[in-house]
C-alpha atoms as a PDB file:
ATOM      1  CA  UNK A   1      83.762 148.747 103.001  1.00  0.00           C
ATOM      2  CA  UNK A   2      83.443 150.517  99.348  1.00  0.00           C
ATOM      3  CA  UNK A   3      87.131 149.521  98.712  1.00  0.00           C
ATOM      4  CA  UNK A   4      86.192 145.609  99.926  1.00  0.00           C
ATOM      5  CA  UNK A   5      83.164 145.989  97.342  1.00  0.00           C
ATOM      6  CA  UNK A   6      84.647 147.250  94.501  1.00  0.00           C
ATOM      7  CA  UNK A   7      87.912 145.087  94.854  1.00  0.00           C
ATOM      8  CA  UNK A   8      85.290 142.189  95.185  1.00  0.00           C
ATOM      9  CA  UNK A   9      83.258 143.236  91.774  1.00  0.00           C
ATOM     10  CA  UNK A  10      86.382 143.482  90.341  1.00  0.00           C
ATOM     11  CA  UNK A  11      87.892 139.907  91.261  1.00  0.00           C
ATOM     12  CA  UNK A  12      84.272 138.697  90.213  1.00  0.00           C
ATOM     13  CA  UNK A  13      84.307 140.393  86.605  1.00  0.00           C
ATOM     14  CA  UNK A  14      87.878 139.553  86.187  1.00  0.00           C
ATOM     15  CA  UNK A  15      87.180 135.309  87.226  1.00  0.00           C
ATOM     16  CA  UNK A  16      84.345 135.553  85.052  1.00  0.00           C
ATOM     17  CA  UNK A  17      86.175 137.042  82.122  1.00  0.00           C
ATOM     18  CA  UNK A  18      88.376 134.695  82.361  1.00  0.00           C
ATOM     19  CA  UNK A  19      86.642 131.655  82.611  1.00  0.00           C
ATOM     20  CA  UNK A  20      84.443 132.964  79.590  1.00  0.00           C
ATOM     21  CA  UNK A  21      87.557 133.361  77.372  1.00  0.00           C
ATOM     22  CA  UNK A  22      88.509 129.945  78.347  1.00  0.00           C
ATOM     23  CA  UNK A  23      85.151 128.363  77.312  1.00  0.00           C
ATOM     24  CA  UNK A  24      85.374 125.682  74.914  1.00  0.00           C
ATOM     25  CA  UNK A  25      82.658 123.874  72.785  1.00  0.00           C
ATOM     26  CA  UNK A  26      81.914 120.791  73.788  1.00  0.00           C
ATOM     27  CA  UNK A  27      79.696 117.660  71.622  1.00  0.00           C
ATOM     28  CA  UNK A  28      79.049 114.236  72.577  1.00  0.00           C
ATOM     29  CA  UNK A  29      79.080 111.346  69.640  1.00  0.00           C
ATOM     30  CA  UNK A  30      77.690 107.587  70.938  1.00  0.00           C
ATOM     31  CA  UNK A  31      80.184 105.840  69.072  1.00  0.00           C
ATOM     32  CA  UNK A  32      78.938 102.499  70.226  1.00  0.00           C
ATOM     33  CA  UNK A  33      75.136 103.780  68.398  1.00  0.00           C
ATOM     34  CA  UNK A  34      77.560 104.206  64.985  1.00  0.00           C
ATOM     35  CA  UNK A  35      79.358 101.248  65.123  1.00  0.00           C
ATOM     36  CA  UNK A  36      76.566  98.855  65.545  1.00  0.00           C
ATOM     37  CA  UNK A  37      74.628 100.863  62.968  1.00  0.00           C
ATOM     38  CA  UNK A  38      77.527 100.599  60.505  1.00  0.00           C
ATOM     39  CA  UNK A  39      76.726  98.277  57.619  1.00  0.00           C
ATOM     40  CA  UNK A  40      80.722  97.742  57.237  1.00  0.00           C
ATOM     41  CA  UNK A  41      80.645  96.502  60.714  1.00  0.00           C
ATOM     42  CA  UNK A  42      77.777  93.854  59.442  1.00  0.00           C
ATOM     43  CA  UNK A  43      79.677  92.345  56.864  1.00  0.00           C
ATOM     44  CA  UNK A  44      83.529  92.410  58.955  1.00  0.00           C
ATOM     45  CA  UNK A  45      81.267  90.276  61.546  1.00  0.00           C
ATOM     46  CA  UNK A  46      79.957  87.768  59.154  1.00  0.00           C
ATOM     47  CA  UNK A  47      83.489  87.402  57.952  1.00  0.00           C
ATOM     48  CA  UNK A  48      84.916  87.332  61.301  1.00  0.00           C
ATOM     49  CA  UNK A  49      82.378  84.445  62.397  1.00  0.00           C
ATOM     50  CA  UNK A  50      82.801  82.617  59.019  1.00  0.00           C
ATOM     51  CA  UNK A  51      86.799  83.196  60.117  1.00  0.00           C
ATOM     52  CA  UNK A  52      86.155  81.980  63.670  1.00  0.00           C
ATOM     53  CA  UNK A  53      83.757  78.641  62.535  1.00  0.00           C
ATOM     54  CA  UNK A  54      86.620  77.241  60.160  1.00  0.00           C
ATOM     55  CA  UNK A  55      88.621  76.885  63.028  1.00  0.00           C
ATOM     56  CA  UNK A  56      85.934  75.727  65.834  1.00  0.00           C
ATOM     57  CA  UNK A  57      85.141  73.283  63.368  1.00  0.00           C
ATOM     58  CA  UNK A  58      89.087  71.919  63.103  1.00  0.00           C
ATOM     59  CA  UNK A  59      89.415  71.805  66.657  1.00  0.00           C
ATOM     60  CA  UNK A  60      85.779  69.645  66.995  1.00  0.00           C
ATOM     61  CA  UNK A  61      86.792  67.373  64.601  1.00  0.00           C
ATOM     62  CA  UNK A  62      90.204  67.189  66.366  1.00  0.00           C
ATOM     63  CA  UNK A  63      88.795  66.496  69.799  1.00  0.00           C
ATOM     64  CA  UNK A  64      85.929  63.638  68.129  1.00  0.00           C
ATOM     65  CA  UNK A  65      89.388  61.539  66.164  1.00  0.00           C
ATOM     66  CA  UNK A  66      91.387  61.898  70.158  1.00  0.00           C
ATOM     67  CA  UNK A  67      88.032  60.600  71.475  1.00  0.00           C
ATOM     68  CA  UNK A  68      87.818  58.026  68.895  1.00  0.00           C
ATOM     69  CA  UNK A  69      91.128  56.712  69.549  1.00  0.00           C
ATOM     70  CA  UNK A  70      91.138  56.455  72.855  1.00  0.00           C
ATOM     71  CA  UNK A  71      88.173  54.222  72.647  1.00  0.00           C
ATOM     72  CA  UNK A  72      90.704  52.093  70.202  1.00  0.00           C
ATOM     73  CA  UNK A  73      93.209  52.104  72.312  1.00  0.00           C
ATOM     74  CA  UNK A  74      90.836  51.479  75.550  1.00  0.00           C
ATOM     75  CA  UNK A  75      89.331  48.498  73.018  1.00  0.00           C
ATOM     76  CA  UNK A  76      92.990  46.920  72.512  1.00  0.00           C
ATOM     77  CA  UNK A  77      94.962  47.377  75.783  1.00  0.00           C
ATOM     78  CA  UNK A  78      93.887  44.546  77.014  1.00  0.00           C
ATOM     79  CA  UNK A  79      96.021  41.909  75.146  1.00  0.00           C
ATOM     80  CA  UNK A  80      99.162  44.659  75.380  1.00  0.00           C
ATOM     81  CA  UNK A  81     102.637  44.859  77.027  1.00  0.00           C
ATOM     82  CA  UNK A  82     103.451  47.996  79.157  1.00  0.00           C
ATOM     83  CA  UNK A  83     105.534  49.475  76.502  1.00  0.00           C
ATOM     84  CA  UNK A  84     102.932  48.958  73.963  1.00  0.00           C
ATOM     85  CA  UNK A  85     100.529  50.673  76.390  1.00  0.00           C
ATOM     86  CA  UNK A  86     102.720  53.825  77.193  1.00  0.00           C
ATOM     87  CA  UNK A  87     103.421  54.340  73.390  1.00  0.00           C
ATOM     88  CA  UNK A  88      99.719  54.260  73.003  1.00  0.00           C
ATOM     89  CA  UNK A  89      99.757  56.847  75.854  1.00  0.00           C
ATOM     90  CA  UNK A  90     101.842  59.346  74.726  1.00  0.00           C
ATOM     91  CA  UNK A  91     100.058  59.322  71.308  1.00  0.00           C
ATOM     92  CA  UNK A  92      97.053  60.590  72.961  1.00  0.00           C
ATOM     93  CA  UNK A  93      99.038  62.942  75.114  1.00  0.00           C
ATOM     94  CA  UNK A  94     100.646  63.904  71.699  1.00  0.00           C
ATOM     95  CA  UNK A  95      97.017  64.486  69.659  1.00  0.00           C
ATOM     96  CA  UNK A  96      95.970  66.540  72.835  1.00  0.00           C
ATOM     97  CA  UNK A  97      99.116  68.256  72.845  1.00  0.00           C
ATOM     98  CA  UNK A  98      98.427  69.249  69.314  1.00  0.00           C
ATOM     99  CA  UNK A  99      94.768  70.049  69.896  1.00  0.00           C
ATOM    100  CA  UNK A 100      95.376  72.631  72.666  1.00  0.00           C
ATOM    101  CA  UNK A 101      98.577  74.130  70.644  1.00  0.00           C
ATOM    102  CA  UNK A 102      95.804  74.661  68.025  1.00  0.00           C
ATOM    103  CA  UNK A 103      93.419  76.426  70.422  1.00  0.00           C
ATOM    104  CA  UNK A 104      96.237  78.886  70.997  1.00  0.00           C
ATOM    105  CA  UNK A 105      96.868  79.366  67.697  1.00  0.00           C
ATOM    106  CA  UNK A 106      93.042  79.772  66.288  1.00  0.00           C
ATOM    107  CA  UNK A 107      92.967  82.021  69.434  1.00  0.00           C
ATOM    108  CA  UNK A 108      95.015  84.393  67.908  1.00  0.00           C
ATOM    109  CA  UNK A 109      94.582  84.309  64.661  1.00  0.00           C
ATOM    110  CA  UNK A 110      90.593  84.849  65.572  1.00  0.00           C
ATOM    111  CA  UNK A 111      92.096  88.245  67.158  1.00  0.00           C
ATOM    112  CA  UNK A 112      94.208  89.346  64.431  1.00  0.00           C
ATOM    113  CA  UNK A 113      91.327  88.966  62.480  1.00  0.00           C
ATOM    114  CA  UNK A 114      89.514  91.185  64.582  1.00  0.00           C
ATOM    115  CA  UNK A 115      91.913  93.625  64.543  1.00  0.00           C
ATOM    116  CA  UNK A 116      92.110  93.867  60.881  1.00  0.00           C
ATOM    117  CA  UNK A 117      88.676  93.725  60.217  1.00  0.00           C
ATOM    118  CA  UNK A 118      87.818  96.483  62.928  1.00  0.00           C
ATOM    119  CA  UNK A 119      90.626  98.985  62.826  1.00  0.00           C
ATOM    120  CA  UNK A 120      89.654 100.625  59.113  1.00  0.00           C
ATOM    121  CA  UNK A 121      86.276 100.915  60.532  1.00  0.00           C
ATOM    122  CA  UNK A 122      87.429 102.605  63.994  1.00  0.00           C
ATOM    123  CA  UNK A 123      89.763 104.805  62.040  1.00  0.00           C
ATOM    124  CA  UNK A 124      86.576 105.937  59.499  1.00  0.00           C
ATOM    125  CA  UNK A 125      84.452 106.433  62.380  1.00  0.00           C
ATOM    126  CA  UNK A 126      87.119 108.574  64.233  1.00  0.00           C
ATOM    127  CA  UNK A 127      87.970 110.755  60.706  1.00  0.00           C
ATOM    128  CA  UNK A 128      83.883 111.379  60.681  1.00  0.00           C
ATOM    129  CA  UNK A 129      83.898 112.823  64.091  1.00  0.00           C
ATOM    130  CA  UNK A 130      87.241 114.634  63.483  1.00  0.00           C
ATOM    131  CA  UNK A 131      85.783 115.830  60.412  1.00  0.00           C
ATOM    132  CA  UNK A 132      82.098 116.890  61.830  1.00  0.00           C
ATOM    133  CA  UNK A 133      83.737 118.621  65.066  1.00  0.00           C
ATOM    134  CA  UNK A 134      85.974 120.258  62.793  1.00  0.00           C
ATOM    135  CA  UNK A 135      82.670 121.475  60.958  1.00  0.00           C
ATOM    136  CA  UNK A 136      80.877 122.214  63.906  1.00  0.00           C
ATOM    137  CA  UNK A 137      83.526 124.172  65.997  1.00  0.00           C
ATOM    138  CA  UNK A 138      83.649 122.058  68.450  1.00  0.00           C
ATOM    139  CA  UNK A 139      86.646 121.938  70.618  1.00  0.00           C
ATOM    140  CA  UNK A 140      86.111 118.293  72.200  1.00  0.00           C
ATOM    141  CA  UNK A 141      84.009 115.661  71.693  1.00  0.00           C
ATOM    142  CA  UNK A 142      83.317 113.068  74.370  1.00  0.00           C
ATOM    143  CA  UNK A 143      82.461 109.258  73.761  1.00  0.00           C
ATOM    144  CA  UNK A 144      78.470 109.094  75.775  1.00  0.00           C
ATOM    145  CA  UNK A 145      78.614 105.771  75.331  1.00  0.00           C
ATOM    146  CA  UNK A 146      81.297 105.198  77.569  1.00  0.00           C
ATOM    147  CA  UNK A 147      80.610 105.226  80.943  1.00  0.00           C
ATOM    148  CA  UNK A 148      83.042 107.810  81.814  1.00  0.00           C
ATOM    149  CA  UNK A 149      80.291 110.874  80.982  1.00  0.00           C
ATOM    150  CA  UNK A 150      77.566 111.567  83.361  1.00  0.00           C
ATOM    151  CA  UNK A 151      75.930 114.631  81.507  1.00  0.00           C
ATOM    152  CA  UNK A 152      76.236 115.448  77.722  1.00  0.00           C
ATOM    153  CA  UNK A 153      74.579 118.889  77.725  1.00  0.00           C
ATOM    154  CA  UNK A 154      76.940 119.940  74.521  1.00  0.00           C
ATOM    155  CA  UNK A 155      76.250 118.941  70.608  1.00  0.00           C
ATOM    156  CA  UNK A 156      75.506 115.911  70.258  1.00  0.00           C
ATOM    157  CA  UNK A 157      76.900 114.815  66.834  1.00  0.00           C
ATOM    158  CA  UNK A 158      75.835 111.435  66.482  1.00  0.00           C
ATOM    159  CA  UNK A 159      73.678 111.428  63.560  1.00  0.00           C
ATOM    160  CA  UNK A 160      75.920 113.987  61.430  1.00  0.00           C
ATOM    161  CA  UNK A 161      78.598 111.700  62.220  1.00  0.00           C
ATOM    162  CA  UNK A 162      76.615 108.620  60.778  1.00  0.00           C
ATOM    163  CA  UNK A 163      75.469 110.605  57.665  1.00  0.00           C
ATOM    164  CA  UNK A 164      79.186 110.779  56.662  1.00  0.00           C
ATOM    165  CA  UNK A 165      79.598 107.064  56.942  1.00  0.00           C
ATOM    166  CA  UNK A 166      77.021 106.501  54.397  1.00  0.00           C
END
């Protein structure tokens, strides 16, 4: 029974040792707290927006000239031959044609924009929390924004994070 103790204490100590040489320093950053606290992130979504209205704005005034001649051509039809009528036809088909070709377009161009305007600030946001971790001695550094982290007991590094943005 000494021997089952003493092998027991030992296995115990041992685990424990272990586990203790294995510990690693954990922080939490709420990156979503930086971002929208970022004045960079301000001014890439006025630009963004200003981007995004330049090309609502095209595809309004698009839509109000198809409406507009479809009323013509509803107007005239009357007094024209079939032909006359499917030409007329596959003009509008052609202007909405255009118009949804230009949706897909704006579409992505709207998301490249995005990209552009938001990767520099992802990337200085990332380098800050490299940089403050690296300060800190802090092995990993969770997101607690995300959803993904159910207890953030370690550093929390949010607001030394932000003061190197600034």
């Amino acid at each position: 029974m000494k021997t089952f103790k003493t092998i027991a204490l030992t296995l115990a100590l041992t685990l424990f040792g272990t586990v203790s040489a294995f510990a690693q320093k954990v922080g939490h950053v709420n990156v979503d707290k930086i971002l929208t606290e970022m004045p960079d992130r301000i001014a890439a979504e006025k630009t963004l927006e200003s981007f995004a209205l330049k090309h609502k704005t095209q595809i309004e005034n698009d839509q109000i000239a198809l409406e507009k001649k479809y009323n013509e051509f509803k107007a005239q039809a009357a007094g024209k031959t079939d032909e006359q009528l499917m030409q007329m036809q596959q003009q509008l088909q052609k202007m909405q044609q255009d118009i949804m070709q230009y949706e897909q377009t704006a579409t992505n161009e709207v998301n490249k924009k995005q990209m552009e305007l938001f990767e520099p600030l992802q990337k200085k946001i990332k380098d800050a929390i490299t940089l403050t971790a690296s300060e800190k001695g802090l092995d990993y550094v969770l997101d607690s924004s995300s959803s993904t982290v159910l207890v953030a007991k370690g550093t929390d590094i949010t607001a030394d994070v932000q003061k190197k943005l600034k």
